[in-house]
PDB file of N, CA and C in Angstrom:
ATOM      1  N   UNK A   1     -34.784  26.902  -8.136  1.00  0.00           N
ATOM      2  CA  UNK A   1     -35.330  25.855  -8.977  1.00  0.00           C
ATOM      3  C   UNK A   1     -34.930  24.490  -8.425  1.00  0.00           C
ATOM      4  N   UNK A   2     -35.770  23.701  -8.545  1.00  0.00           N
ATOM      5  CA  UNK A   2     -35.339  22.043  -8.265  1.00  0.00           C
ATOM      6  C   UNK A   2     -35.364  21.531  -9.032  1.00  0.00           C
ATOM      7  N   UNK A   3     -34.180  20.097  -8.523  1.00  0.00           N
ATOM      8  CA  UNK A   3     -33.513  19.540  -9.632  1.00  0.00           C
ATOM      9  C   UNK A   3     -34.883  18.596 -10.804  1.00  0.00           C
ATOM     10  N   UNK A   4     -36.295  18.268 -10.377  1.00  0.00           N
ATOM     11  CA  UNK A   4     -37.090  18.188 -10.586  1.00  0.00           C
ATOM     12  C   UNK A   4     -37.814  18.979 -12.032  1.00  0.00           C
ATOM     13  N   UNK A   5     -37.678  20.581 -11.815  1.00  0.00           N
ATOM     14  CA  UNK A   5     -37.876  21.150 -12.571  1.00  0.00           C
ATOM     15  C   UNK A   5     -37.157  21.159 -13.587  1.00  0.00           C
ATOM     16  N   UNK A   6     -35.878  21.374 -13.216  1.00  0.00           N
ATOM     17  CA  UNK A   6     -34.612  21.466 -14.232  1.00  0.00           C
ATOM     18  C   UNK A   6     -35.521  20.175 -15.329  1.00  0.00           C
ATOM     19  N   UNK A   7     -35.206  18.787 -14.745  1.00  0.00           N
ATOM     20  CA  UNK A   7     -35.199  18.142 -15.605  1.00  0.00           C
ATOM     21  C   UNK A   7     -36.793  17.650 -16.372  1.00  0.00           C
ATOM     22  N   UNK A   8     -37.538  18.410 -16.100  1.00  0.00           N
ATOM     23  CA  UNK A   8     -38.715  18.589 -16.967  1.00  0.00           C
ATOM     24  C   UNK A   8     -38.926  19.383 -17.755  1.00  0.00           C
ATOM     25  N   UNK A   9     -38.175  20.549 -18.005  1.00  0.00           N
ATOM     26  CA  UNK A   9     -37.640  21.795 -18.629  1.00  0.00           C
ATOM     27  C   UNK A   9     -36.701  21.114 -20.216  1.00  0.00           C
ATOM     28  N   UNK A  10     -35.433  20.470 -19.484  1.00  0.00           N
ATOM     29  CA  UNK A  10     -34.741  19.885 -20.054  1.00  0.00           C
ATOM     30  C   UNK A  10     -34.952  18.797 -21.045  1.00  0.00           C
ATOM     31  N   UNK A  11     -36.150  17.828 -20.526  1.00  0.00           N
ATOM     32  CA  UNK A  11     -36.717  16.604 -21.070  1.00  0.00           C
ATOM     33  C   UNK A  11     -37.848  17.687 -22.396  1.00  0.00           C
ATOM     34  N   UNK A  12     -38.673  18.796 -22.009  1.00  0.00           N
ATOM     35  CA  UNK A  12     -39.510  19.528 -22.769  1.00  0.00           C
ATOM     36  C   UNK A  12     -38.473  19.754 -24.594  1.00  0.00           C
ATOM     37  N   UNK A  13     -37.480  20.882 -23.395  1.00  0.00           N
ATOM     38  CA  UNK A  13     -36.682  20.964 -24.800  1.00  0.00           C
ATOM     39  C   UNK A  13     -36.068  20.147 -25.398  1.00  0.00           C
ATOM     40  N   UNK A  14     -35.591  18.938 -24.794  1.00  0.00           N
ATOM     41  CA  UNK A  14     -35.254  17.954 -25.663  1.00  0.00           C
ATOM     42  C   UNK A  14     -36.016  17.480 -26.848  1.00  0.00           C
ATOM     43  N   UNK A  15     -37.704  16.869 -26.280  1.00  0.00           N
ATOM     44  CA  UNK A  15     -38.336  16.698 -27.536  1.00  0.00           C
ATOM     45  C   UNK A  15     -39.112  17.838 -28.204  1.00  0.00           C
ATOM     46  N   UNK A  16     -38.826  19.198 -28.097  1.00  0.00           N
ATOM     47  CA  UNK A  16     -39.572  20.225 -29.011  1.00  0.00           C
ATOM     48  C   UNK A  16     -38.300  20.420 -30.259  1.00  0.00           C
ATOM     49  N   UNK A  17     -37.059  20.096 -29.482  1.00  0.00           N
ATOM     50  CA  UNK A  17     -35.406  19.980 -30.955  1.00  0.00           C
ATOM     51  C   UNK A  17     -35.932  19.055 -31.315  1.00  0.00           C
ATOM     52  N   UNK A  18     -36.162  17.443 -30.875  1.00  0.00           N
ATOM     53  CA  UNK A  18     -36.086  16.542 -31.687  1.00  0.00           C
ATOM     54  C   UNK A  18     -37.379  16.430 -32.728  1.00  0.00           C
ATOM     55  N   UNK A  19     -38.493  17.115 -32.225  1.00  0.00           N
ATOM     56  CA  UNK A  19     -39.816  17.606 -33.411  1.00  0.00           C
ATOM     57  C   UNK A  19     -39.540  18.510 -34.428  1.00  0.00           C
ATOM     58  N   UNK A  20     -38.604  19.533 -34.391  1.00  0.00           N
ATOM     59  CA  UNK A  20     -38.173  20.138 -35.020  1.00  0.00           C
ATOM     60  C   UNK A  20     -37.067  19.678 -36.044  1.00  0.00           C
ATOM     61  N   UNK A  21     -35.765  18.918 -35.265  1.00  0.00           N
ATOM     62  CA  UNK A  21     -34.263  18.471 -35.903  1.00  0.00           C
ATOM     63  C   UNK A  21     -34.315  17.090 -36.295  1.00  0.00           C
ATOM     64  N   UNK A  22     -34.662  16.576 -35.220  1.00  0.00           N
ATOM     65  CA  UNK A  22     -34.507  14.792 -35.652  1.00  0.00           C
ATOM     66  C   UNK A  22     -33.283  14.724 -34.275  1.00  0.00           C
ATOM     67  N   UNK A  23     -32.894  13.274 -34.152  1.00  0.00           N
ATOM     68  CA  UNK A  23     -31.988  13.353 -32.762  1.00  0.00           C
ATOM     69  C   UNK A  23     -30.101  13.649 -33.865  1.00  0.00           C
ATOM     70  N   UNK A  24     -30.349  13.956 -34.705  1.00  0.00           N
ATOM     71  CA  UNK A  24     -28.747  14.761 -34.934  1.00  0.00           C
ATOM     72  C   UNK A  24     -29.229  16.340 -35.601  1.00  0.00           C
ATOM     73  N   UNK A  25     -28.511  16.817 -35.222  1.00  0.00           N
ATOM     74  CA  UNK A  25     -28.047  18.110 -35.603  1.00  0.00           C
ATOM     75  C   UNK A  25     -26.774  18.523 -36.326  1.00  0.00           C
ATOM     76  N   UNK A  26     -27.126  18.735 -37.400  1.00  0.00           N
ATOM     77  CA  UNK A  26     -26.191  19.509 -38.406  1.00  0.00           C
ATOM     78  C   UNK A  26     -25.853  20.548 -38.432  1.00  0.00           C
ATOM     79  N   UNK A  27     -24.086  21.051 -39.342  1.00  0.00           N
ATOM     80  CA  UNK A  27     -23.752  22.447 -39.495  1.00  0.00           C
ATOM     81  C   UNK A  27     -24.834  23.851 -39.098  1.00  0.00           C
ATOM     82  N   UNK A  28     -25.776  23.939 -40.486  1.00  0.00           N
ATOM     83  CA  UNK A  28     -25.875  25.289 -40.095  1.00  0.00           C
ATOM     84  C   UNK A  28     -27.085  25.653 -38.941  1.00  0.00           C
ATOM     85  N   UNK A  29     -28.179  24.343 -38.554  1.00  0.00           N
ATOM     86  CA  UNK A  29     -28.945  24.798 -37.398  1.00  0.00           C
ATOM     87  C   UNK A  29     -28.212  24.477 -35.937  1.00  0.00           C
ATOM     88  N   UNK A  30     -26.988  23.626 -35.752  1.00  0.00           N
ATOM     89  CA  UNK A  30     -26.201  23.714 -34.801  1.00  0.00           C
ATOM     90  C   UNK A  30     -25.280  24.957 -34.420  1.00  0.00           C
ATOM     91  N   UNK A  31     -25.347  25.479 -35.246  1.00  0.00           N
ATOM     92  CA  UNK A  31     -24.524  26.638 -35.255  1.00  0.00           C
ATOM     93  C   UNK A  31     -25.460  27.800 -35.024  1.00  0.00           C
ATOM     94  N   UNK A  32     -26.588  27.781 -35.114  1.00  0.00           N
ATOM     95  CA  UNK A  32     -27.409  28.518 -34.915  1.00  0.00           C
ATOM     96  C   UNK A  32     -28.350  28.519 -33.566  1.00  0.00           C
ATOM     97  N   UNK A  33     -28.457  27.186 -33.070  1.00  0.00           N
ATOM     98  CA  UNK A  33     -28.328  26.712 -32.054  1.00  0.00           C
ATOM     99  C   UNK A  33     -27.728  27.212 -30.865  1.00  0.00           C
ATOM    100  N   UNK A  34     -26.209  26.930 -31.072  1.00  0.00           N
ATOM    101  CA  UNK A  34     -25.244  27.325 -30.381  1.00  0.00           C
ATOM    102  C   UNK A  34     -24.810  28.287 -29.949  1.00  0.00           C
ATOM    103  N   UNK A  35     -25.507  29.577 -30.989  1.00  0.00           N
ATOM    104  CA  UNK A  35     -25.609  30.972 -30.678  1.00  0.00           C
ATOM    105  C   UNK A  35     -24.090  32.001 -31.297  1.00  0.00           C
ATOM    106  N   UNK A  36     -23.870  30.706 -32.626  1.00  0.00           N
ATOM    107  CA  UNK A  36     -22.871  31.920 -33.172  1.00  0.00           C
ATOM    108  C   UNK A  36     -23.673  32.664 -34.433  1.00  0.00           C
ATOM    109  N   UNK A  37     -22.925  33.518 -34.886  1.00  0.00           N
ATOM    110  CA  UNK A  37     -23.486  34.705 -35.393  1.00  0.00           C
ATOM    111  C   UNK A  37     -23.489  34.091 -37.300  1.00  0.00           C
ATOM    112  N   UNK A  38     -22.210  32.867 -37.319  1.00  0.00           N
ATOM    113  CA  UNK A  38     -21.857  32.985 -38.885  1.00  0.00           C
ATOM    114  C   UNK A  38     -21.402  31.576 -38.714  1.00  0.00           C
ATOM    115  N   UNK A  39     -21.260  31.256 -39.945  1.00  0.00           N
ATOM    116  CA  UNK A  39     -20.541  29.554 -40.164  1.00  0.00           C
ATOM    117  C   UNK A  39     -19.184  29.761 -39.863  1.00  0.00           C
ATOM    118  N   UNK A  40     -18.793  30.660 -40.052  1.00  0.00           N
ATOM    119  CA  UNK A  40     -17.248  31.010 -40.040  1.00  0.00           C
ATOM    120  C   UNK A  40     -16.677  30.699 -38.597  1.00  0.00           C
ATOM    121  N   UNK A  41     -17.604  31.573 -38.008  1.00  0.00           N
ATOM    122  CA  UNK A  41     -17.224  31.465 -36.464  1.00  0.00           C
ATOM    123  C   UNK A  41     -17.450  29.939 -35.512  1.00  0.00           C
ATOM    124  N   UNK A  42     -18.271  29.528 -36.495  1.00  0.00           N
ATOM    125  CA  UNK A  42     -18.940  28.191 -35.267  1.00  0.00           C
ATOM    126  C   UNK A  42     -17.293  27.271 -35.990  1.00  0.00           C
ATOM    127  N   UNK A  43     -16.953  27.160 -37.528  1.00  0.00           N
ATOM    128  CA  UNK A  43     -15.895  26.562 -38.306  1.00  0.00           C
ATOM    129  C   UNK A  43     -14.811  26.770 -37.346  1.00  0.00           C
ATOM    130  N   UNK A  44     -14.310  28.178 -37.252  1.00  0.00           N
ATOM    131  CA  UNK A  44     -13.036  28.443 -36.097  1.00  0.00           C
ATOM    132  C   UNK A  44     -13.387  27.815 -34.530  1.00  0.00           C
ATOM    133  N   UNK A  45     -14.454  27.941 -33.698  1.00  0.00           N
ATOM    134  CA  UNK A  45     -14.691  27.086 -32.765  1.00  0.00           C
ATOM    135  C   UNK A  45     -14.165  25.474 -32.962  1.00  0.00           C
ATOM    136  N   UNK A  46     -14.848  24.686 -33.941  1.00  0.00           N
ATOM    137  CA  UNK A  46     -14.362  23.514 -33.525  1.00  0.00           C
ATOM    138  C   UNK A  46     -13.322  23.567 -34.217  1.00  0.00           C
ATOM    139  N   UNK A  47     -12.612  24.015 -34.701  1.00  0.00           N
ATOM    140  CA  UNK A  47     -10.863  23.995 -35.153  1.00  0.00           C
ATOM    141  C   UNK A  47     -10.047  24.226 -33.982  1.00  0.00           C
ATOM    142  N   UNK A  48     -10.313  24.900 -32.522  1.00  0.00           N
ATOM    143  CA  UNK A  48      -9.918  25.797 -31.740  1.00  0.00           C
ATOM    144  C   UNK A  48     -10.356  24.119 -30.449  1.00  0.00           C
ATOM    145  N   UNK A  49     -11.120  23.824 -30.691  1.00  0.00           N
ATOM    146  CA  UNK A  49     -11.736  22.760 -29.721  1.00  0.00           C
ATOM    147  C   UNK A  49     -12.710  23.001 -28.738  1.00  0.00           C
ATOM    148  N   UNK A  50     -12.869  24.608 -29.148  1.00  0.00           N
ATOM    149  CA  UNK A  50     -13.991  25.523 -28.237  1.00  0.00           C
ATOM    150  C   UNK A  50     -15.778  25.474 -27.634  1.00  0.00           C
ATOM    151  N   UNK A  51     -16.110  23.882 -28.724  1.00  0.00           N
ATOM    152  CA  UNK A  51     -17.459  24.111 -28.518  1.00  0.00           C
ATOM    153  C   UNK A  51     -17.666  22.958 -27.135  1.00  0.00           C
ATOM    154  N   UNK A  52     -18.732  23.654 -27.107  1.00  0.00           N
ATOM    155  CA  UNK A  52     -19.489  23.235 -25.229  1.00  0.00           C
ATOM    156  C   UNK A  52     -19.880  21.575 -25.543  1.00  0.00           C
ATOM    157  N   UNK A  53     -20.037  20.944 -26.263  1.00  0.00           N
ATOM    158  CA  UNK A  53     -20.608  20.142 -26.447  1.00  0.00           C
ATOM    159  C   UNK A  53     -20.002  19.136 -27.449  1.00  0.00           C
ATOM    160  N   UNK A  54     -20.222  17.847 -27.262  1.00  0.00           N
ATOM    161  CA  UNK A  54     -18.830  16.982 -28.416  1.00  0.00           C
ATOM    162  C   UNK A  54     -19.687  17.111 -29.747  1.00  0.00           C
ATOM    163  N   UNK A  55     -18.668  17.244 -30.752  1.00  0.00           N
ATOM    164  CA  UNK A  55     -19.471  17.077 -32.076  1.00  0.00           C
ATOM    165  C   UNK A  55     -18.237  16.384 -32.989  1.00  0.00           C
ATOM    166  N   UNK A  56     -18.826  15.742 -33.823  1.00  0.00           N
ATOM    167  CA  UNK A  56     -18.324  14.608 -34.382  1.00  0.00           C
ATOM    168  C   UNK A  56     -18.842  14.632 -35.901  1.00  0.00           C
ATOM    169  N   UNK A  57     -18.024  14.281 -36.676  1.00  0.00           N
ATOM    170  CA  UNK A  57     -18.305  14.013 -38.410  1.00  0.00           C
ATOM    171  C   UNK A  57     -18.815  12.488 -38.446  1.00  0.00           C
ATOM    172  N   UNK A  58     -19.375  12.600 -39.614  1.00  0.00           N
ATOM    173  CA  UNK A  58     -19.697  11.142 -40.333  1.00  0.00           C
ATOM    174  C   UNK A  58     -19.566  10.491 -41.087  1.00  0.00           C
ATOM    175  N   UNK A  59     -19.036   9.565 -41.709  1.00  0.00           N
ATOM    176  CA  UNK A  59     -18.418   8.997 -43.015  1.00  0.00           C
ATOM    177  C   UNK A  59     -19.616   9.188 -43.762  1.00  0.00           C
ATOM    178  N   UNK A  60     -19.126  10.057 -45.033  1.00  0.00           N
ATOM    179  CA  UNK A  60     -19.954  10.072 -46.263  1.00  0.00           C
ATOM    180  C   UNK A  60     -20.633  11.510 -45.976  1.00  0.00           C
ATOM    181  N   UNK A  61     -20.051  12.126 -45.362  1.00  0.00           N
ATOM    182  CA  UNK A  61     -21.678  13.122 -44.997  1.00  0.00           C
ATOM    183  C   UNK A  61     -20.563  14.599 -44.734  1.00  0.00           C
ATOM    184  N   UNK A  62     -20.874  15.608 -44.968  1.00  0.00           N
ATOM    185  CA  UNK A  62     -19.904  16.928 -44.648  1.00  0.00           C
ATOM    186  C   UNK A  62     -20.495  17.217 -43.446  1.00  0.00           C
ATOM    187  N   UNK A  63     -19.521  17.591 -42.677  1.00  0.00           N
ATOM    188  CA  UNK A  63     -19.819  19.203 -41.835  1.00  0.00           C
ATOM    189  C   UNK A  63     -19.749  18.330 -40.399  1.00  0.00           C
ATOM    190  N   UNK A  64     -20.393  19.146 -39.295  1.00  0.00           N
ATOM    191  CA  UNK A  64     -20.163  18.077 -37.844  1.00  0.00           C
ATOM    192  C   UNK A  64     -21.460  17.978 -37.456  1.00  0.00           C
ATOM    193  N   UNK A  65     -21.677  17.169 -36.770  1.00  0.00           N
ATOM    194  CA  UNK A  65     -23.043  16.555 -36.082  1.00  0.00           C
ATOM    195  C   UNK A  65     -22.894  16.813 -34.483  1.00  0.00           C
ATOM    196  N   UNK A  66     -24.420  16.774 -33.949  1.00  0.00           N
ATOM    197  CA  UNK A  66     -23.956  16.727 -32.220  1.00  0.00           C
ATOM    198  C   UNK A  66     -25.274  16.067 -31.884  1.00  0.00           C
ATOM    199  N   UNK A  67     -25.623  15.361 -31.154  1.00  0.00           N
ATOM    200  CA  UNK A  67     -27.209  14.699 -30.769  1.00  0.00           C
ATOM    201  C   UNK A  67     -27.887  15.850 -30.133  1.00  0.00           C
ATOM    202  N   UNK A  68     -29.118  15.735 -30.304  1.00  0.00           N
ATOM    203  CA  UNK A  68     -30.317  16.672 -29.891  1.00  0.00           C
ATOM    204  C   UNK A  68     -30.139  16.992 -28.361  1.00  0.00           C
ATOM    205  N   UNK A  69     -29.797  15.588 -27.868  1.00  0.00           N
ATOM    206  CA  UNK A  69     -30.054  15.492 -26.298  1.00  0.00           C
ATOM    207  C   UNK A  69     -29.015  16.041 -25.761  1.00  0.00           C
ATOM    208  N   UNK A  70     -27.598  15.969 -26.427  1.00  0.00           N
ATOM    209  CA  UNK A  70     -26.564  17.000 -25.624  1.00  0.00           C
ATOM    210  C   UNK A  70     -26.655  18.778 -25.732  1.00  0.00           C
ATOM    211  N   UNK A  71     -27.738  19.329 -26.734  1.00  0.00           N
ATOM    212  CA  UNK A  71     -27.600  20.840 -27.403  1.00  0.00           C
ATOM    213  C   UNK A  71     -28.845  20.750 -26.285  1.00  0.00           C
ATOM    214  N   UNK A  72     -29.974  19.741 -26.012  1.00  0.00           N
ATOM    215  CA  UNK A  72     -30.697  20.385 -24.955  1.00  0.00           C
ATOM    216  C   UNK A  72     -30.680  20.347 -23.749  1.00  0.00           C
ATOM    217  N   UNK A  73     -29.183  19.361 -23.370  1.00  0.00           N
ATOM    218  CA  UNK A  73     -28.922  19.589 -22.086  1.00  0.00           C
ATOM    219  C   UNK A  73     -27.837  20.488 -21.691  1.00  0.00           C
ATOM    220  N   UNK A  74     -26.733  21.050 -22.459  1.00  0.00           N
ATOM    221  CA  UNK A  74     -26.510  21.988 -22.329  1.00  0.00           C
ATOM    222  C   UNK A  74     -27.368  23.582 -22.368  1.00  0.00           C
ATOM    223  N   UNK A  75     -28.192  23.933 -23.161  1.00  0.00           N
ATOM    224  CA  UNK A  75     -28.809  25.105 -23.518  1.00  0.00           C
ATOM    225  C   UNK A  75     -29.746  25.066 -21.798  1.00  0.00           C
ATOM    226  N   UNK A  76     -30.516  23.538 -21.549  1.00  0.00           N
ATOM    227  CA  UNK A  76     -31.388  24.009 -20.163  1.00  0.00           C
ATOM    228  C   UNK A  76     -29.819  23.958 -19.491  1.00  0.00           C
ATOM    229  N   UNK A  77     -28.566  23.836 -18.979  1.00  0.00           N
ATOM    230  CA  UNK A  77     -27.895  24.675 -17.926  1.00  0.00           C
ATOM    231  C   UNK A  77     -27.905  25.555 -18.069  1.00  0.00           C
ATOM    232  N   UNK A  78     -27.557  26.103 -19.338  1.00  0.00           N
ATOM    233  CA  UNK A  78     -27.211  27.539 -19.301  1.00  0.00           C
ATOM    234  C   UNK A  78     -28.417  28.412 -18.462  1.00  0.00           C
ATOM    235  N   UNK A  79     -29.508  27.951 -19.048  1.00  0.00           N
ATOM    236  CA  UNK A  79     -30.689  28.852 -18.779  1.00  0.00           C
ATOM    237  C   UNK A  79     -30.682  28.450 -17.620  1.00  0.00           C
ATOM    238  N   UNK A  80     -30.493  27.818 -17.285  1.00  0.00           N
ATOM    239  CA  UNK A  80     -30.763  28.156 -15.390  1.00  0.00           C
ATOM    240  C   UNK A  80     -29.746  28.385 -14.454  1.00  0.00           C
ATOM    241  N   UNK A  81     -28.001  28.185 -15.119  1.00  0.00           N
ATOM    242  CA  UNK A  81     -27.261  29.270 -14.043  1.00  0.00           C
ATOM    243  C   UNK A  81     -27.544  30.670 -14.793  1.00  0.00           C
ATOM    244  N   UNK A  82     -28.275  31.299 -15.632  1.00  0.00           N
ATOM    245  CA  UNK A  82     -28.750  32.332 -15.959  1.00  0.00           C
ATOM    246  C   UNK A  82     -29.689  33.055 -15.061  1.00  0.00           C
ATOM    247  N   UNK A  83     -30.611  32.393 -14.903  1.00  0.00           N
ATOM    248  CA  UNK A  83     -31.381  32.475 -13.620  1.00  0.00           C
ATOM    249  C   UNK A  83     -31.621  32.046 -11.796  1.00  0.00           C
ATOM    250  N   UNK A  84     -29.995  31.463 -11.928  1.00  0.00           N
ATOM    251  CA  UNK A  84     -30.168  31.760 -10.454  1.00  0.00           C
ATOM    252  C   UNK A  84     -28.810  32.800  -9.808  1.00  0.00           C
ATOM    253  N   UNK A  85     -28.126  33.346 -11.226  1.00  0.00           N
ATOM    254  CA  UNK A  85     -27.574  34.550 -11.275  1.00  0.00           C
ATOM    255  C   UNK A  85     -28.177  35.950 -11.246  1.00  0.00           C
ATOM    256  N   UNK A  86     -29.283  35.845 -11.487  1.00  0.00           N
ATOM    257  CA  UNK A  86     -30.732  36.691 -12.044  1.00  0.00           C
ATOM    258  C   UNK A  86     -31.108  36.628 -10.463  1.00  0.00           C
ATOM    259  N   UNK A  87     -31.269  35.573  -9.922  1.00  0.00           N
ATOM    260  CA  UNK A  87     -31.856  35.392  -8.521  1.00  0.00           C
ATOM    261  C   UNK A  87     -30.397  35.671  -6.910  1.00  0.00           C
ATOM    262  N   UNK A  88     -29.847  35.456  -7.547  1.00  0.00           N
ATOM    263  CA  UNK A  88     -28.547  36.292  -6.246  1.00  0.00           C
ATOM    264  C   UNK A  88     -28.234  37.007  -6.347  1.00  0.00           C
ATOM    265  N   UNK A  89     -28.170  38.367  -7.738  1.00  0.00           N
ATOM    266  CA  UNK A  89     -28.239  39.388  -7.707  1.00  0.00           C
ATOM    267  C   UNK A  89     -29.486  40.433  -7.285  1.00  0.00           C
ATOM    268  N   UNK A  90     -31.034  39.717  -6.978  1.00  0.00           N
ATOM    269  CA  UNK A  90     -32.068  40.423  -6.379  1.00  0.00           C
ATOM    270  C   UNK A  90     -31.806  40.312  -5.098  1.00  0.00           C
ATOM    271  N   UNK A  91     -30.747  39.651  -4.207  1.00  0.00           N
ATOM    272  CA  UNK A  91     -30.695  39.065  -3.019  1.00  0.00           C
ATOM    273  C   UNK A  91     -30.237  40.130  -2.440  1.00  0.00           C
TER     274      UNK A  91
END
């Protein structure tokens, strides 16, 4: 893949979250997002300091936030050292 693609991939999913989320993301679709299974677990992550991505509270408001643009630029890496792991193991 080129770095080209990557970031037209990346720029895609950015605005299909932000049509969907808005540019913040909250508790329970960040967490769902993120690919944990329960609130519980995503709760012990950032207690632990474990999540991939910075997330931050807001005065007046519960739970943690993370911007659209960091959940879709992490999620397009993943997916593509996914696939060029996918691609050196056909090698």
């Amino acid at each position: 893949m080129t770095e080209n693609q990557i970031n037209i991939y990346g720029n895609q999913l950015e605005q299909d979250l932000i049509k969907a989320h808005g540019h913040l993301i909250g508790n329970k679709e960040l967490c769902r997002l993120l690919g944990f299974t329960n609130m519980a677990a995503f709760r012990q992550a950032i207690k632990r300091e474990q999540l991939p991505i910075p997330v931050f509270g807001m005065e007046n408001r519960r739970g943690k936030f993370a911007l659209t643009k960091d959940i879709a630029a992490y999620l397009t890496q993943k997916r593509f050292e996914a696939l060029e792991k996918i691609a050196e193991e056909k090698r």
